[in-house]
Protein backbone atom coordinates (compact mmCIF):
# COMPACT_ATOMS: atom_id res chain seq x y z
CA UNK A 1 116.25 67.82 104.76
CA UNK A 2 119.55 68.81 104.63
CA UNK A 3 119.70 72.90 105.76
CA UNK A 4 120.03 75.63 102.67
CA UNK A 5 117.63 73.40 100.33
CA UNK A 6 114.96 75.03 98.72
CA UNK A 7 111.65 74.60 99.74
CA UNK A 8 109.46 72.50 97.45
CA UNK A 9 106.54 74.31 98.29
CA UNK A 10 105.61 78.08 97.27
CA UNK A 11 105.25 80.60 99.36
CA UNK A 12 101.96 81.73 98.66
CA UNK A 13 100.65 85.10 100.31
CA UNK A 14 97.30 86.98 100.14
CA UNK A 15 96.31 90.50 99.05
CA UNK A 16 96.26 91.81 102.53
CA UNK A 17 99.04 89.79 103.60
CA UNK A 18 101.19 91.03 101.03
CA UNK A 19 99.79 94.79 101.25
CA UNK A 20 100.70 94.53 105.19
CA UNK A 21 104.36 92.95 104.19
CA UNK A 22 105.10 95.57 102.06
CA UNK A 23 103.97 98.45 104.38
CA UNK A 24 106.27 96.83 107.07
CA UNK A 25 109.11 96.37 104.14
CA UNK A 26 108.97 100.10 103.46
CA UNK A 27 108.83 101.43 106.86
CA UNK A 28 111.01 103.55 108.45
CA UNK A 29 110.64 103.07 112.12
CA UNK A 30 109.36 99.28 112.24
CA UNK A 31 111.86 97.49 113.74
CA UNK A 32 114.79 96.05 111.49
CA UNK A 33 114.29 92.21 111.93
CA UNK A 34 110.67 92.53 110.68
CA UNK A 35 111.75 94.34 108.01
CA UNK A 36 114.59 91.90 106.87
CA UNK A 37 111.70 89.22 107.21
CA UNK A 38 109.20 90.72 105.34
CA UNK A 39 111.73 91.48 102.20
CA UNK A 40 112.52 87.60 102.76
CA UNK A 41 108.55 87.10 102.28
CA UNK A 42 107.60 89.04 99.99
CA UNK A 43 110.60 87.56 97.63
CA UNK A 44 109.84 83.94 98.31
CA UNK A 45 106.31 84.83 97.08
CA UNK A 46 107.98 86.28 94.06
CA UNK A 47 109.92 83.37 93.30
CA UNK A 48 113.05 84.51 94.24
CA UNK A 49 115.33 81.88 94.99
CA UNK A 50 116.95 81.06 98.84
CA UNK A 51 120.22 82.26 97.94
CA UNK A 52 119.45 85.56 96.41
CA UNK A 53 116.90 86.05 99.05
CA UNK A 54 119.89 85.42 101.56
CA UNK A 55 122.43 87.66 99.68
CA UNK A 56 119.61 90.93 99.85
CA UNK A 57 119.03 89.92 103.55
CA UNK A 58 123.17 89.37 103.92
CA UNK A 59 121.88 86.48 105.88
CA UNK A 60 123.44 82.70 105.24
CA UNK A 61 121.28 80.48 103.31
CA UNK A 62 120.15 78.22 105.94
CA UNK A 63 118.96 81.25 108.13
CA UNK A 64 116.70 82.02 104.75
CA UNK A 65 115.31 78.75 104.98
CA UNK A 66 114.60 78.08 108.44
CA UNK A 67 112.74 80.77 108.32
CA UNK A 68 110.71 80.42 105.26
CA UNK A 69 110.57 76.68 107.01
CA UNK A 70 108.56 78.39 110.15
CA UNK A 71 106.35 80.90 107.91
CA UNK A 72 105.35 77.90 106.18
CA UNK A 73 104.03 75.82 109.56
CA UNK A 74 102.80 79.13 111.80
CA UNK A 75 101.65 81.85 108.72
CA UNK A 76 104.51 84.54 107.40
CA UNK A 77 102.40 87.18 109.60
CA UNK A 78 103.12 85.29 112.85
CA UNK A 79 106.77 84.14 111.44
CA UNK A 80 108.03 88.21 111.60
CA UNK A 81 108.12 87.88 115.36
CA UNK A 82 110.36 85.75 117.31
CA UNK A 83 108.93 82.87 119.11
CA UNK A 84 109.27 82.31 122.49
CA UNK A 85 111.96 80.44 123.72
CA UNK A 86 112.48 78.18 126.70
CA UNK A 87 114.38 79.06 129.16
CA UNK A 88 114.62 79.31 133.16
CA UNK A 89 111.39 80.85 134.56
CA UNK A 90 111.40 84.49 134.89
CA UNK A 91 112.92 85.79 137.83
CA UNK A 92 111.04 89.23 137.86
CA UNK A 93 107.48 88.78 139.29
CA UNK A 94 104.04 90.54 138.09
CA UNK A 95 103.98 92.78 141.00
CA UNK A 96 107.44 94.23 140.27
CA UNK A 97 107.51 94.28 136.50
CA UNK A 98 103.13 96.47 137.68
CA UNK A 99 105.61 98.72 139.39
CA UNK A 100 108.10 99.41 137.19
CA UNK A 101 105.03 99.78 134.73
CA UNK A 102 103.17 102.31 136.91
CA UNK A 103 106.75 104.32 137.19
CA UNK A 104 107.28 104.93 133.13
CA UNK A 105 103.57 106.26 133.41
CA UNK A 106 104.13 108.91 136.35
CA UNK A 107 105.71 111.89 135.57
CA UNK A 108 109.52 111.82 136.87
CA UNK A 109 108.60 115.54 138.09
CA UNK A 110 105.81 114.20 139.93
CA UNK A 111 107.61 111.33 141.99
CA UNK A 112 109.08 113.02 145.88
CA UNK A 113 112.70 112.29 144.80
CA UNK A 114 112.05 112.03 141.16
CA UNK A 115 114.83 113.61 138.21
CA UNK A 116 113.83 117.11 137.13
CA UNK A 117 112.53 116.07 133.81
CA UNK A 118 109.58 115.85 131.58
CA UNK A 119 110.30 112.64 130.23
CA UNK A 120 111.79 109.21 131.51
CA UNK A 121 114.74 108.23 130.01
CA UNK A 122 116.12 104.34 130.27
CA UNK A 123 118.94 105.45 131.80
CA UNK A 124 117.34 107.64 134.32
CA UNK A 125 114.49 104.92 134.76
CA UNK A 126 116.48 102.22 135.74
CA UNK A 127 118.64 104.10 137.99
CA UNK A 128 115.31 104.85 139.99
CA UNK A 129 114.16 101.44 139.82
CA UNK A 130 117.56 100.27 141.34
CA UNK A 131 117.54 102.65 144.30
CA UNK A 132 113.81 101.86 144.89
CA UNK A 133 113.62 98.24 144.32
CA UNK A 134 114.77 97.09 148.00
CA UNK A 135 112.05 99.41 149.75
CA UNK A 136 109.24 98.18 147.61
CA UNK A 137 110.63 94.39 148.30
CA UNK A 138 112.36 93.82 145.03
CA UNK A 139 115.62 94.14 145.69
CA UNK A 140 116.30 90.57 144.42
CA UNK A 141 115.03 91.07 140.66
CA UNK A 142 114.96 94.78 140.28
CA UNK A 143 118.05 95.90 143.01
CA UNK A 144 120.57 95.27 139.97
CA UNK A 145 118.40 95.76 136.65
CA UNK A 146 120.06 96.93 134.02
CA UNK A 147 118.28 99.12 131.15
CA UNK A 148 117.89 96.63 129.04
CA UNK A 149 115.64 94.69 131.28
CA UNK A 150 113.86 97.70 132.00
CA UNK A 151 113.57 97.96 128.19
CA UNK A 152 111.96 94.76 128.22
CA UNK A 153 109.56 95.09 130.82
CA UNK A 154 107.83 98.56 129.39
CA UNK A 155 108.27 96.56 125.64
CA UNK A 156 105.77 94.08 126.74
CA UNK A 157 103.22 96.85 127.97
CA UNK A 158 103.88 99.05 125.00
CA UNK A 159 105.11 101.71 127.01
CA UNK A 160 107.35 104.30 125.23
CA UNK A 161 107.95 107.26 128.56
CA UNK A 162 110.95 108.85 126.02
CA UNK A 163 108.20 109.59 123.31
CA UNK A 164 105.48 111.90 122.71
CA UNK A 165 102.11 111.68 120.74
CA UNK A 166 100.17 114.72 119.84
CA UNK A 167 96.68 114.31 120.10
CA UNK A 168 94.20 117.37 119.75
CA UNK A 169 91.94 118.15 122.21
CA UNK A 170 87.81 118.45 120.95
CA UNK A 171 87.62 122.07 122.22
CA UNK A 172 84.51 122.90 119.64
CA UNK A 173 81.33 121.08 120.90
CA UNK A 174 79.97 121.73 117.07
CA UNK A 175 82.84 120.07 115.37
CA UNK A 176 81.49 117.47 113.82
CA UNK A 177 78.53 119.82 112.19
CA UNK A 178 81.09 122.13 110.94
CA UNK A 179 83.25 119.96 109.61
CA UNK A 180 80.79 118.43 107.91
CA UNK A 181 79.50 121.28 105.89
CA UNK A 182 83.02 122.07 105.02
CA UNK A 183 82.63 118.99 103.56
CA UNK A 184 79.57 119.56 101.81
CA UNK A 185 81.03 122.37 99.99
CA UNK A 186 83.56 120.72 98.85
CA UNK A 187 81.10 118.39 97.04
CA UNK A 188 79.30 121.20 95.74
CA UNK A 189 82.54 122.82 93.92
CA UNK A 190 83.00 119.18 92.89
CA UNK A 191 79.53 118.81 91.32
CA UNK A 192 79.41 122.65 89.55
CA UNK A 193 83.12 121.98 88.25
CA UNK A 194 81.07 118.95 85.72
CA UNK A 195 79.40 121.78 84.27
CA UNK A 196 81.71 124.41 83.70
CA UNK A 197 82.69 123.60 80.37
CA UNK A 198 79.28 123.24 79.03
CA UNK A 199 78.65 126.81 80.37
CA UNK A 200 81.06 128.86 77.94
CA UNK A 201 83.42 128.94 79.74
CA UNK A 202 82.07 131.11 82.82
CA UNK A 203 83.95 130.50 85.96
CA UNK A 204 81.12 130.62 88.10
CA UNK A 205 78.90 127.85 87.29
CA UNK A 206 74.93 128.64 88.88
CA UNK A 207 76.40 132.13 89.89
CA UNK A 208 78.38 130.97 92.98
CA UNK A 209 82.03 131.48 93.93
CA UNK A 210 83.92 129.61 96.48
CA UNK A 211 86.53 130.74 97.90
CA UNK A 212 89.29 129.39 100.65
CA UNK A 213 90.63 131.97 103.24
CA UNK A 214 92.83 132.46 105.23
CA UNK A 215 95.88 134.78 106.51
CA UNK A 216 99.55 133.83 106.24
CA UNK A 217 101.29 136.17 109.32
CA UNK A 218 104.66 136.62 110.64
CA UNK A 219 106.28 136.10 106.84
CA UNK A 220 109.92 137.06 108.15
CA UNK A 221 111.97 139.13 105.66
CA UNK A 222 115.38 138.36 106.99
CA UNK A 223 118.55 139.18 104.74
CA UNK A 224 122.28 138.48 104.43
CA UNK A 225 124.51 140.51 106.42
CA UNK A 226 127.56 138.65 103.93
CA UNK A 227 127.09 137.44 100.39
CA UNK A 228 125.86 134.07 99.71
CA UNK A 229 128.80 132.26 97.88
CA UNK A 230 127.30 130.21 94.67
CA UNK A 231 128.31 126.77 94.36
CA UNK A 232 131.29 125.49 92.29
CA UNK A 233 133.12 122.36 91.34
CA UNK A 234 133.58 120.34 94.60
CA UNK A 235 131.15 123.02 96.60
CA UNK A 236 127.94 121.87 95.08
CA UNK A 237 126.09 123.82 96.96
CA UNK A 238 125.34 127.60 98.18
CA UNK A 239 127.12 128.76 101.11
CA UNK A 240 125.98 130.90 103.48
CA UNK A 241 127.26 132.64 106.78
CA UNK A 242 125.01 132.01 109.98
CA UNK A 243 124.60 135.61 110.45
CA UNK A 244 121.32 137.36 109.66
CA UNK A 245 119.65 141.01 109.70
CA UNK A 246 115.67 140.91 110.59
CA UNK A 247 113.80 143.53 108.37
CA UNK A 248 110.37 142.73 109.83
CA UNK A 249 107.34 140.81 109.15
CA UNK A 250 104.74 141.08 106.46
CA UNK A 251 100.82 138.95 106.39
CA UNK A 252 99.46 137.87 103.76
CA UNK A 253 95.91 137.28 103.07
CA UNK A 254 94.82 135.23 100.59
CA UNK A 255 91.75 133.15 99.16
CA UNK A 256 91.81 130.97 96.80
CA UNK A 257 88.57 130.14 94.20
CA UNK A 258 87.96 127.03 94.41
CA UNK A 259 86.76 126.84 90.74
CA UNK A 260 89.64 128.44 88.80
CA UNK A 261 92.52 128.38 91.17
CA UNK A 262 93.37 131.58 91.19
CA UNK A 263 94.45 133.47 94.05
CA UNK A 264 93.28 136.87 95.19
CA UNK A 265 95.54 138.30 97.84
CA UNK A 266 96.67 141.12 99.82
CA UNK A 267 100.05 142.25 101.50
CA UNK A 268 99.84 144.13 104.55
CA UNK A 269 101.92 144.94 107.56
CA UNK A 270 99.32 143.18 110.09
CA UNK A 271 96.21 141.53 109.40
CA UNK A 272 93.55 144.06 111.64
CA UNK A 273 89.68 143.83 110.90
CA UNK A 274 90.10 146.84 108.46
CA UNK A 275 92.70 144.56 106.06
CA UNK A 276 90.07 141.82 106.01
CA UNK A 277 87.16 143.81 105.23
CA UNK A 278 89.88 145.74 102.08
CA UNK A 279 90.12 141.83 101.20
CA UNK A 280 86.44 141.32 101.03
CA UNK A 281 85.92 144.46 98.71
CA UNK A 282 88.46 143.34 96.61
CA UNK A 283 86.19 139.75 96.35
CA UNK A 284 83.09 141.69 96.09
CA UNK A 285 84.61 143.77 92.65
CA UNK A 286 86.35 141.04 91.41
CA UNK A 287 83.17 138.94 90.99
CA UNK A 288 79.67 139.75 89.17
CA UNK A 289 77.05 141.13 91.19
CA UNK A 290 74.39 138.91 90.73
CA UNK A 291 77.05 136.01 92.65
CA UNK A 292 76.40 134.12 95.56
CA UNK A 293 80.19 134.56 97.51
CA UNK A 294 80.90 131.57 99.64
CA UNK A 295 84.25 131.79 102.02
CA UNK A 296 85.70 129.30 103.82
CA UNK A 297 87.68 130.50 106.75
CA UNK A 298 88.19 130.02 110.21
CA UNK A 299 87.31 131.83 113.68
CA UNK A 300 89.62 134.27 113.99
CA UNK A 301 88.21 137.31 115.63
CA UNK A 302 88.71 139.87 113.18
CA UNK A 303 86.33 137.69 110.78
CA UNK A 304 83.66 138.69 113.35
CA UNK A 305 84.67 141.68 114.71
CA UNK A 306 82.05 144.72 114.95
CA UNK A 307 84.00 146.06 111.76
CA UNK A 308 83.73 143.02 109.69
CA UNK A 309 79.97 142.90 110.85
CA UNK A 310 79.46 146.10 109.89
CA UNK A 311 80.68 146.22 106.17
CA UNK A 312 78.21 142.51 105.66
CA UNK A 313 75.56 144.35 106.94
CA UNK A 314 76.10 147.03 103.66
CA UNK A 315 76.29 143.57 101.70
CA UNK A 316 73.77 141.72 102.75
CA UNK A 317 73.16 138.13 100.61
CA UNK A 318 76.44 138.59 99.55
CA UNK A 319 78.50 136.54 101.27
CA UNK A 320 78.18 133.49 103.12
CA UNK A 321 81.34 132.48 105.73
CA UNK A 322 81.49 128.98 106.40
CA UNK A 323 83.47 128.67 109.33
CA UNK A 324 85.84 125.65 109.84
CA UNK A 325 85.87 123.55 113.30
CA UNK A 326 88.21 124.75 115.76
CA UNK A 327 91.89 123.38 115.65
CA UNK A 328 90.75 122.22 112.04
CA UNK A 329 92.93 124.56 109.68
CA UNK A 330 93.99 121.21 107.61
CA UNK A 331 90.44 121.12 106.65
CA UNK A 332 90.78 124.81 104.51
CA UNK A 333 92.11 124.21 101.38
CA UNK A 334 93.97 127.21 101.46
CA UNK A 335 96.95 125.54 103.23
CA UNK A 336 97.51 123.80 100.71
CA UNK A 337 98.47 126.78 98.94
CA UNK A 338 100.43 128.33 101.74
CA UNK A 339 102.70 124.96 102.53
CA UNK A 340 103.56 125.16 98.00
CA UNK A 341 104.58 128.83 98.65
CA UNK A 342 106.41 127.90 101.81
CA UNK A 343 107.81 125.38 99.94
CA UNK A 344 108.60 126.87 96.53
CA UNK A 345 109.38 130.70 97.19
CA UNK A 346 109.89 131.32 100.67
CA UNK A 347 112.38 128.48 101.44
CA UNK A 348 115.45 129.76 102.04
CA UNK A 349 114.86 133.34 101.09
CA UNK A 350 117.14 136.18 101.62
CA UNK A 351 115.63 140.11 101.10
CA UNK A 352 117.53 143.29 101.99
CA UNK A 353 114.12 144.95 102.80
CA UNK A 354 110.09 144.42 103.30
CA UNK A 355 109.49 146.18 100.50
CA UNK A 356 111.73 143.86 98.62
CA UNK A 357 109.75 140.45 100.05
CA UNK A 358 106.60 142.32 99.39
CA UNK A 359 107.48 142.52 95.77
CA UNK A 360 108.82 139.18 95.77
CA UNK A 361 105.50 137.45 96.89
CA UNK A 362 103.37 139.20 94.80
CA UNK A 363 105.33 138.79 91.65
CA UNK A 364 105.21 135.07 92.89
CA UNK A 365 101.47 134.74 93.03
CA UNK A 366 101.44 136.55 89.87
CA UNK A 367 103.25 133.74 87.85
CA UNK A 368 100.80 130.97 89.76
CA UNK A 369 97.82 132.85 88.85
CA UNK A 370 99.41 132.59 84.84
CA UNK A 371 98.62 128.87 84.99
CA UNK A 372 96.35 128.54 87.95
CA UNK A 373 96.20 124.76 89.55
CA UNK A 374 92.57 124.13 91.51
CA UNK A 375 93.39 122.98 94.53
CA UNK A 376 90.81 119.51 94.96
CA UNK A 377 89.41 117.87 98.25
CA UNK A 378 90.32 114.34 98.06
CA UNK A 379 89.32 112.69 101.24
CA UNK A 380 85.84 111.28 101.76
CA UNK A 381 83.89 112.57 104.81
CA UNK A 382 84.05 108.48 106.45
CA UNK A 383 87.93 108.67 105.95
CA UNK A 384 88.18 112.67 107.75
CA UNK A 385 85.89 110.87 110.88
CA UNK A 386 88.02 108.53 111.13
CA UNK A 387 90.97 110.31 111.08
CA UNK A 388 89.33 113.00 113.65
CA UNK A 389 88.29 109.61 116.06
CA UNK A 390 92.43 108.87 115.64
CA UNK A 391 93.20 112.25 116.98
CA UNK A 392 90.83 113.04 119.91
């Protein structure tokens, strides 16, 4: 078959196959011959013929079709990686390529004659490897090895020593109870907010409120020590010089009800037990007295300090916290809110005083509260396990 001529038979791809093919198409950090082969896939599926494929892949035509020629005999998931190759037998033995191995996962800090760093580099790597290799016995492969084999050896063990992962540490032996009625609240708001139009209207379906909670600190009112300069024709953009003036800090702490969407908050210059319990009067007038108030917030001290007990003791059946897992602050739906005001009216923000940012957030959560948006739990609790199993 002479090379460049199109294949007679379709390309023909399942659901997950082409779901997988398009995540790899898409990606950002895959690597950039699996994405070139997964465009070529996912177009020969389409129909597309070899020589447009091969002019969106700025590959030649016959590259295009060997390729399609292997997906075809080994499966288009298998065809995205390169087959081995013969060659001459490897000249690095198990032993060595263990060591090199059992380097990338020490600590260059924590080897006697190790680099003062946190993190392996390739570069550093192999220069250890080379000035090691003859007193470990493998001087012949590893005395000259250059980064690239190094590269290659980690590669086949997955080993990344240049990169870090975060994982969080399961610090709350209740997590998975607390979490979990988090969760169930969330279905609650989700089963009263059926019935809140057939109830005239009231915003507090079977007398309950919900709110999220939490405090916003450190909000940094910085300001211009020179003018901004607006943009103009061929300056597109706002200038602005790199020097600042620091005015202070402000907290803000909010809740959010679940139900409506609006946001009750208060501005202070710290966020002491006394501001929290001011916040909680202002929840207890704001809402009839026959309510149930449930809060979602987390376990920061001043939310059980002797003060906050104090005033729920005068309240008693009021309120009801429901406390979120520790290192679980994704799972209050009042971030939400805080990463949209981060986002919307704090980004890039320039005040000449505290008073001014004061004035500037509330006037802020004023116009949200005009046209409140409820904020909605969309995970299921199978898909937050899972994702707290990823992270531990």
């Amino acid at each position: 078959m002479p090379r460049g001529r199109p294949i007679v038979t379709p390309l023909t791809l399942t659901p997950e196959q082409v779901a997988s093919l398009t995540q790899i198409a898409n990606s950002r950090t895959a690597e950039h011959r699996q994405v070139q082969r997964a465009r070529i896939l996912l177009g020969a599926a389409s129909g597309k013929p070899q020589k447009e494929l091969a002019e969106e892949a700025k590959l030649s035509v016959s590259a295009v079709a060997r390729f399609l020629r292997k997906a075809l005999q080994i499966g288009p998931m298998m065809a995205l990686e390169d087959l081995k190759r013969s060659g001459r037998p490897a000249t690095i033995s198990d032993d060595a390529r263990t060591w090199v191995r059992s380097l990338a996962c020490t600590p260059p800090k924590d080897l006697p004659d190790g680099p003062m760093q946190a993190l392996w580099s390739m570069e550093t790597l192999s220069v250890y490897v080379r000035k090691h290799a003859e007193e470990r016995h493998f001087g012949d492969s590893l005395g000259k090895a250059s980064k690239s084999t190094i590269w290659t050896i980690l590669e086949e063990g997955e080993i990344k020593p240049h990169r870090i992962r975060y994982y969080l540490e399961k610090k709350d032996p209740d997590f998975e109870a607390k979490a979990q009625e988090v969760l169930l609240l969330y279905k609650r708001v989700e089963i009263d907010l059926r019935f809140v139009d057939t109830l005239e209207g009231s915003s507090q379906p079977n007398g309950t409120v919900y709110i999220s909670y939490d405090e916003k600190p450190g909000i940094q009112s910085i300001g211009n020590i020179h003018s901004d300069r607006s943009p103009q024709p061929g300056k597109g953009f706002t200038r602005r010089d790199y020097e600042y003036r620091r005015h202070g800090t402000l907290s803000l702490l909010a809740g959010i009800d679940l139900i409506t969407g609006k946001v009750h908050s208060l501005i202070r210059e710290r966020h002491k037990s006394s501001d929290f319990v001011d916040f909680l009067k202002m929840i207890d007038e704001t809402y009839a007295k026959e309510c149930k108030i449930f809060i979602v917030l987390d376990n920061h001290s001043i939310h059980t300090s002797k003060e906050t007990r104090a005033y729920l003791d005068t309240r008693k059946g009021r309120f009801q916290f429901i406390f979120t897992p520790k290192h679980a602050s994704w799972l209050n739906l009042i971030e939400a809110f805080f990463s949209k005001m981060a986002r919307q009216s704090l980004r890039g923000l320039r005040v000449n005083s505290k008073e001014e940012l004061r004035d500037h957030i509330a006037k802020w959560i004023e116009e949200t509260n005009v046209d409140p948006v409820p904020f909605r739990w969309r995970w299921k609790p199978d898909e937050v396990h899972e994702l707290i199993n990823s992270l531990i």
